[in-house]
N, C-alpha and C. Protein backbone atom coordinates (compact mmCIF):
# COMPACT_ATOMS: atom_id res chain seq x y z
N UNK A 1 34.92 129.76 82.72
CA UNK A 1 36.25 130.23 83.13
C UNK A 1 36.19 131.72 83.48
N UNK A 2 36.86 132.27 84.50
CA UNK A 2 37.28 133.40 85.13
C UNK A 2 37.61 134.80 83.90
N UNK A 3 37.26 135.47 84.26
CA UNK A 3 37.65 136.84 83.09
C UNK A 3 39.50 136.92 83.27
N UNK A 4 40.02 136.84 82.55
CA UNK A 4 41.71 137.07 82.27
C UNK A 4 42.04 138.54 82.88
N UNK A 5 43.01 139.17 83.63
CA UNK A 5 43.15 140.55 83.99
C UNK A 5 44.71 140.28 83.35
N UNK A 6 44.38 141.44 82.81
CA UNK A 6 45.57 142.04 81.92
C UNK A 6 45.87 143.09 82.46
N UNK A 7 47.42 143.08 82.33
CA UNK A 7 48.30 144.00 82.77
C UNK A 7 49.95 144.39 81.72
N UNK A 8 50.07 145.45 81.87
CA UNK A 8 51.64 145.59 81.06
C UNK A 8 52.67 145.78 81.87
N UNK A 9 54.09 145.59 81.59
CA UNK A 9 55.31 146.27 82.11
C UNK A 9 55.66 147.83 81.50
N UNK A 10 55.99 148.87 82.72
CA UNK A 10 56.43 149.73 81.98
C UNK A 10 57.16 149.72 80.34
N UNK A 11 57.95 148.66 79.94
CA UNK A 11 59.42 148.63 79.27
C UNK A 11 57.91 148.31 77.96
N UNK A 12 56.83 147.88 78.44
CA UNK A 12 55.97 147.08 77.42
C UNK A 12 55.47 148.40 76.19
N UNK A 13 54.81 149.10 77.68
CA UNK A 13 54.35 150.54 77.27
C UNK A 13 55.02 151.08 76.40
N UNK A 14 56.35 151.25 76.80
CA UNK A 14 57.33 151.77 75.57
C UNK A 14 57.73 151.35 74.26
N UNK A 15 57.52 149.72 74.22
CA UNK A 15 57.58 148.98 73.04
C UNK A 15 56.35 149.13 72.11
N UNK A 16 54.99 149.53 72.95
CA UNK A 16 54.13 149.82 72.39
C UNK A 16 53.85 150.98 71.30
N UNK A 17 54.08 152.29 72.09
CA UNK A 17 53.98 153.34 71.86
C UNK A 17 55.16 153.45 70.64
N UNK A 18 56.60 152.81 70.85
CA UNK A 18 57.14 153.05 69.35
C UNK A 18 56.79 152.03 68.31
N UNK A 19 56.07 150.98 68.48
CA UNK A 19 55.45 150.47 67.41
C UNK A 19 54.03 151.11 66.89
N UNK A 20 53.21 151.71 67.85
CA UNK A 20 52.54 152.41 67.04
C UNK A 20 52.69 153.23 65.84
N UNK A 21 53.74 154.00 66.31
CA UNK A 21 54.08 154.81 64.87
C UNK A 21 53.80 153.76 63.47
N UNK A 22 54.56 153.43 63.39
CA UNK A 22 54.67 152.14 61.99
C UNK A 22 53.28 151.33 62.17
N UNK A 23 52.57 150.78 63.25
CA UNK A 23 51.44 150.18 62.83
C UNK A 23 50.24 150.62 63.61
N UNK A 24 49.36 151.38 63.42
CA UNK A 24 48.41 152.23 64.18
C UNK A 24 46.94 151.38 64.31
N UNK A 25 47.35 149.85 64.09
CA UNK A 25 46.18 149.75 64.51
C UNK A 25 46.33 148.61 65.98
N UNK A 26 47.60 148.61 66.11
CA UNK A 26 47.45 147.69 67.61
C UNK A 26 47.30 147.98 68.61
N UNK A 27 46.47 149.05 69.34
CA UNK A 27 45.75 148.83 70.14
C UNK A 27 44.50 147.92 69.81
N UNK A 28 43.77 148.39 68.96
CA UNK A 28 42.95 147.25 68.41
C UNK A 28 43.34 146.08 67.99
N UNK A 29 44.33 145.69 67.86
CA UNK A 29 44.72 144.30 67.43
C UNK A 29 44.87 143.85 68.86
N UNK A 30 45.87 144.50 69.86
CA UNK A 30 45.60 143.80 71.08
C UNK A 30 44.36 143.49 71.71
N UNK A 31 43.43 144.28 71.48
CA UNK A 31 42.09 144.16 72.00
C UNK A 31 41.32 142.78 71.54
N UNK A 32 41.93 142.13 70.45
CA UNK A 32 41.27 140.85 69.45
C UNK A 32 41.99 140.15 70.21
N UNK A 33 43.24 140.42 70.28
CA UNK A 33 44.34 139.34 71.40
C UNK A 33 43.88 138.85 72.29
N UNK A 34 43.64 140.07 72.90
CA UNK A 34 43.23 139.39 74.46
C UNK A 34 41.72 138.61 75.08
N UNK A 35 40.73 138.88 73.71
CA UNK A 35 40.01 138.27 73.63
C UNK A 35 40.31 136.65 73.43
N UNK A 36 41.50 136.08 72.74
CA UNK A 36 41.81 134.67 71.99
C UNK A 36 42.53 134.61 73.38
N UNK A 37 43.36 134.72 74.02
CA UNK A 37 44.20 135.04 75.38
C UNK A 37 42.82 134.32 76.47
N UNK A 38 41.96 135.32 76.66
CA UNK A 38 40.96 134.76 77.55
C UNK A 38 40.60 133.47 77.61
N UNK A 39 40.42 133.09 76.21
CA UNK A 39 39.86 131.70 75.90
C UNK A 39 40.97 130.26 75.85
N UNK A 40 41.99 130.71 75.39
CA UNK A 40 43.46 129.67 75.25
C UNK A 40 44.65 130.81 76.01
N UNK A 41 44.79 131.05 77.18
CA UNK A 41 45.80 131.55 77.23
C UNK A 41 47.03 130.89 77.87
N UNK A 42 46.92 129.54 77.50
CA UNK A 42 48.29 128.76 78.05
C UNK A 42 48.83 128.55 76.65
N UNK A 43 50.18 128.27 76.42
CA UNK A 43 50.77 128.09 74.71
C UNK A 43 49.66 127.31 73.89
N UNK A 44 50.33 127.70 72.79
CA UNK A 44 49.33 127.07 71.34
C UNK A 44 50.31 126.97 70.34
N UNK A 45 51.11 125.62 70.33
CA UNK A 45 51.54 125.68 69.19
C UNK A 45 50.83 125.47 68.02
N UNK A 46 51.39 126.08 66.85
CA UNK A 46 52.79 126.86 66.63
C UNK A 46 52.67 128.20 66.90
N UNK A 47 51.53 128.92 67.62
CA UNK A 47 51.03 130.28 67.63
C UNK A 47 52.23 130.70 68.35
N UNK A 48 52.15 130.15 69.65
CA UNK A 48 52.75 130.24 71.05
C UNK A 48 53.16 129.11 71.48
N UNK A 49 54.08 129.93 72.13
CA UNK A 49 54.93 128.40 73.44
C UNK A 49 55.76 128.83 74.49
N UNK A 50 56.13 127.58 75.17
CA UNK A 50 56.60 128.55 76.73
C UNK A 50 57.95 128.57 76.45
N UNK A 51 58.38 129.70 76.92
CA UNK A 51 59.96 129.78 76.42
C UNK A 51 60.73 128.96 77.95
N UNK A 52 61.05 128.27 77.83
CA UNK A 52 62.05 127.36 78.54
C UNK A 52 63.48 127.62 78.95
N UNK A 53 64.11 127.42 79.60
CA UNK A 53 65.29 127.61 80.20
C UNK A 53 65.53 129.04 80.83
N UNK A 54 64.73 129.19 81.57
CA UNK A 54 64.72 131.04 81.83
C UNK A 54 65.13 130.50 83.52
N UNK A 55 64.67 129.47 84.23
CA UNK A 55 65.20 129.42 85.73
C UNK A 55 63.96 129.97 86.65
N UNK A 56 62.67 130.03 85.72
CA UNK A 56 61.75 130.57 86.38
C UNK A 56 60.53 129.59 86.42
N UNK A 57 59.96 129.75 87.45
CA UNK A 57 58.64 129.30 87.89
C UNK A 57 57.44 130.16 87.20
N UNK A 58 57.46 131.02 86.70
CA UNK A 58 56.68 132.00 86.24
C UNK A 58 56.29 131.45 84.71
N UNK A 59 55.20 130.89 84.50
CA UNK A 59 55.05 130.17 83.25
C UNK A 59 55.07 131.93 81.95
N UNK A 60 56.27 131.62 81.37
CA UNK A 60 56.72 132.71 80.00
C UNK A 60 56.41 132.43 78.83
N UNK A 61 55.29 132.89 77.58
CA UNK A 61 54.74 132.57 76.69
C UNK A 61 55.63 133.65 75.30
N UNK A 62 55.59 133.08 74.29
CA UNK A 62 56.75 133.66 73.48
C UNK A 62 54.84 133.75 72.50
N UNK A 63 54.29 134.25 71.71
CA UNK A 63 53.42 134.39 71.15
C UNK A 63 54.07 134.79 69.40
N UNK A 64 53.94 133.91 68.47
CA UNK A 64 54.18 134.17 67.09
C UNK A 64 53.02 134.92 66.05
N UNK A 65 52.27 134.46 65.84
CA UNK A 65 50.94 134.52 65.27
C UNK A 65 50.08 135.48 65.66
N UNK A 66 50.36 136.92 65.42
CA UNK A 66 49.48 138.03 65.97
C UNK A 66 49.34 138.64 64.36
N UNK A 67 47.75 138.63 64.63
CA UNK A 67 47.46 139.91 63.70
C UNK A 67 47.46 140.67 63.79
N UNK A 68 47.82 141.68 62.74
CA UNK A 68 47.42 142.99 62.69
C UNK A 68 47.25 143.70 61.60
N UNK A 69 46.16 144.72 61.52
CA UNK A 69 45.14 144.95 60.62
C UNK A 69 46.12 145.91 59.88
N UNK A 70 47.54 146.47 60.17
CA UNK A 70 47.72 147.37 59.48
C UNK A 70 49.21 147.04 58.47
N UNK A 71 49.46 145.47 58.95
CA UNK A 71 50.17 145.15 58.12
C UNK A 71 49.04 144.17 56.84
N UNK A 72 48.32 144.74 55.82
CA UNK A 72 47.59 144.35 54.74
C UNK A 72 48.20 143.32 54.11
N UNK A 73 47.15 142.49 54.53
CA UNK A 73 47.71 141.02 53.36
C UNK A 73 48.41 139.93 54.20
N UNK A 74 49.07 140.43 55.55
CA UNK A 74 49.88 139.53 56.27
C UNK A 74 49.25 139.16 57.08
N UNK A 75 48.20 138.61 57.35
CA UNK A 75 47.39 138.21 58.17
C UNK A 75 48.31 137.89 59.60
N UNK A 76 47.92 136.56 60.25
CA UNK A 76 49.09 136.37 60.82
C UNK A 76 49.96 136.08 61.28
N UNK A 77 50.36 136.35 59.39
CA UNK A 77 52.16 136.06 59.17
C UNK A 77 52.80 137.58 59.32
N UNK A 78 52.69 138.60 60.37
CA UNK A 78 52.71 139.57 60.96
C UNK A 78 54.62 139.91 60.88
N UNK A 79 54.33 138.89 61.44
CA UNK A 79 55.82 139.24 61.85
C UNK A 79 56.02 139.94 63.15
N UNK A 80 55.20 140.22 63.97
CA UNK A 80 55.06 140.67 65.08
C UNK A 80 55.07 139.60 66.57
N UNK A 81 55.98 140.18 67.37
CA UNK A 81 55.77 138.72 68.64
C UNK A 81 55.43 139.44 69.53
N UNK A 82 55.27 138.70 70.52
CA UNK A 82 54.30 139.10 71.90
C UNK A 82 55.06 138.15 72.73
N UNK A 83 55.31 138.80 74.00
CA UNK A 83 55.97 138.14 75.36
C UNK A 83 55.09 138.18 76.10
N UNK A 84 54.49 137.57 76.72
CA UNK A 84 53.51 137.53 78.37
C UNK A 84 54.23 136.55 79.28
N UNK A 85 53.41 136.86 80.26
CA UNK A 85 53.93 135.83 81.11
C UNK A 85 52.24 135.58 81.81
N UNK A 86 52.06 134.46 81.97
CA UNK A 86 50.42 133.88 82.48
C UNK A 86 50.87 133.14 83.70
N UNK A 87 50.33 133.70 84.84
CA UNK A 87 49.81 133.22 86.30
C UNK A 87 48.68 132.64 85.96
N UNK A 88 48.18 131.47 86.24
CA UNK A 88 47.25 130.69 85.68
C UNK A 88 45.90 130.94 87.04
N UNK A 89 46.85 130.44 88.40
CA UNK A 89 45.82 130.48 89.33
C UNK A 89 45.07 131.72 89.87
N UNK A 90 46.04 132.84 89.19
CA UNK A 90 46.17 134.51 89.25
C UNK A 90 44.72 134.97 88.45
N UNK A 91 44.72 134.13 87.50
CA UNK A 91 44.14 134.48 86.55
C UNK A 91 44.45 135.56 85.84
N UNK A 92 45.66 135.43 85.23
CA UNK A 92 46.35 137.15 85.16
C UNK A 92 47.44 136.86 83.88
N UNK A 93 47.91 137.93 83.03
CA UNK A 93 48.36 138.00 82.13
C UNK A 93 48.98 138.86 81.79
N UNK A 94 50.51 139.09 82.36
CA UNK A 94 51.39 140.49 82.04
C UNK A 94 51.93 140.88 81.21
N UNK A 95 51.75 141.22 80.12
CA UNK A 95 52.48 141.91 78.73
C UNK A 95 53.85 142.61 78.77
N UNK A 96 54.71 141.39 78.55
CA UNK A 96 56.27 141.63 78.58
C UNK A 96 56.98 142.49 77.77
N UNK A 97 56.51 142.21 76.42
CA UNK A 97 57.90 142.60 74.82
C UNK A 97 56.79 142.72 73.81
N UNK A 98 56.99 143.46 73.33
CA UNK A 98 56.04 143.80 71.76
C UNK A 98 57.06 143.97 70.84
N UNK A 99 57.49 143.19 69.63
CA UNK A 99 58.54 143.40 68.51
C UNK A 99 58.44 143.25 67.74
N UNK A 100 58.76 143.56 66.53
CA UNK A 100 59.07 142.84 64.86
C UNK A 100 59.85 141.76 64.89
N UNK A 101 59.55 140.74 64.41
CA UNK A 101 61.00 140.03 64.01
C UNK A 101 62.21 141.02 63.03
N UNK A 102 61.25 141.48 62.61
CA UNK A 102 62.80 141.86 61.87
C UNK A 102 64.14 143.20 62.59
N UNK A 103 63.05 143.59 63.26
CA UNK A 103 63.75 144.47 64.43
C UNK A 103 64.56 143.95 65.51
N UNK A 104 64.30 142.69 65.51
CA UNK A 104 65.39 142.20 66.77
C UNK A 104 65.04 140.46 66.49
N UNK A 105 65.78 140.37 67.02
CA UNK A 105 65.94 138.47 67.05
C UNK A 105 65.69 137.82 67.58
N UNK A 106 65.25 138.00 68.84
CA UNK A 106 64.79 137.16 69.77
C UNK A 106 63.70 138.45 71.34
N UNK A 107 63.34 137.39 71.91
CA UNK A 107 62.86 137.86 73.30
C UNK A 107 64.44 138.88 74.68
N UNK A 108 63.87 139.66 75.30
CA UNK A 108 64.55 140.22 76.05
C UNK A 108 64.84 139.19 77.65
N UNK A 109 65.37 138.55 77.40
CA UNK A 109 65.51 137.68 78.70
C UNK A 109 65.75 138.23 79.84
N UNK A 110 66.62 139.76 79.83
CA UNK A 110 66.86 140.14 80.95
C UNK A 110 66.20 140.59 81.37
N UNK A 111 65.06 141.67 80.43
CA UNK A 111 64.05 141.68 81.08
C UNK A 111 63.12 141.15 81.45
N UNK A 112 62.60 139.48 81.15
CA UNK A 112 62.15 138.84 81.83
C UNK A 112 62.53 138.51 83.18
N UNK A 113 63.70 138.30 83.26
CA UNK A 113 64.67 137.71 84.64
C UNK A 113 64.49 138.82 85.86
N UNK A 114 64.71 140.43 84.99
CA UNK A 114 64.68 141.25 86.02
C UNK A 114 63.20 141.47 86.49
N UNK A 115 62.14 140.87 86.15
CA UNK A 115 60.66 141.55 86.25
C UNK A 115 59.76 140.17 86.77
N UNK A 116 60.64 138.86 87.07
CA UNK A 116 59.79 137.63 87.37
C UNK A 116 60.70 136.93 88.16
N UNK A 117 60.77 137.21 89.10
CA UNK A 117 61.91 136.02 89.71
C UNK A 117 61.17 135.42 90.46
């Protein structure tokens, strides 16, 4: 299989950079990501799944199950989600939303809607 090209949304960058503060090791945790991404990057339940009813052709992956090394002990039961969206024939993988669950409740739809039509 084809090498995966990864890419972010500006709005991603920013979700990034203020989660760093609180967890300093995900850049490296994304880096393990996108390694498991390369290899399965269409849903995996219960890891991942495609979020449905969005009106889009753009296959949208809701990602549960991320580690990260700097929440100790929570392997990953993180609590951390991940939005992509995977062009399959693209071979390509755009990094939507980076969040806590406990920071918000769900995925940003509008910004999916506004960034994939």
């Amino acid at each position: 299989m084809n090498k995966i090209e990864f890419d972010e949304l500006s709005e991603f960058k920013k979700d990034l950079k203020v989660l760093l503060k609180k967890y300093r090791t995900l850049h490296e945790d994304l880096e393990v990501l996108k390694l498991e991404l390369n290899d399965e990057p269409d849903e995996n339940p219960p890891f991942s799944f495609r979020i449905d009813n969005l009106g889009l052709e753009t296959c949208v992956i809701k990602m549960k199950k991320i580690a990260c090394k700097a929440l100790k002990g929570r392997g990953v039961n993180s609590g951390l989600r991940l939005i992509y969206a995977y062009f399959e024939v693209e071979a390509k993988i755009i990094f939507v939303e980076l969040y806590h669950k406990n920071d918000k409740e769900k995925e940003d739809k509008k910004r999916i809607l506004n960034n994939f039509k």
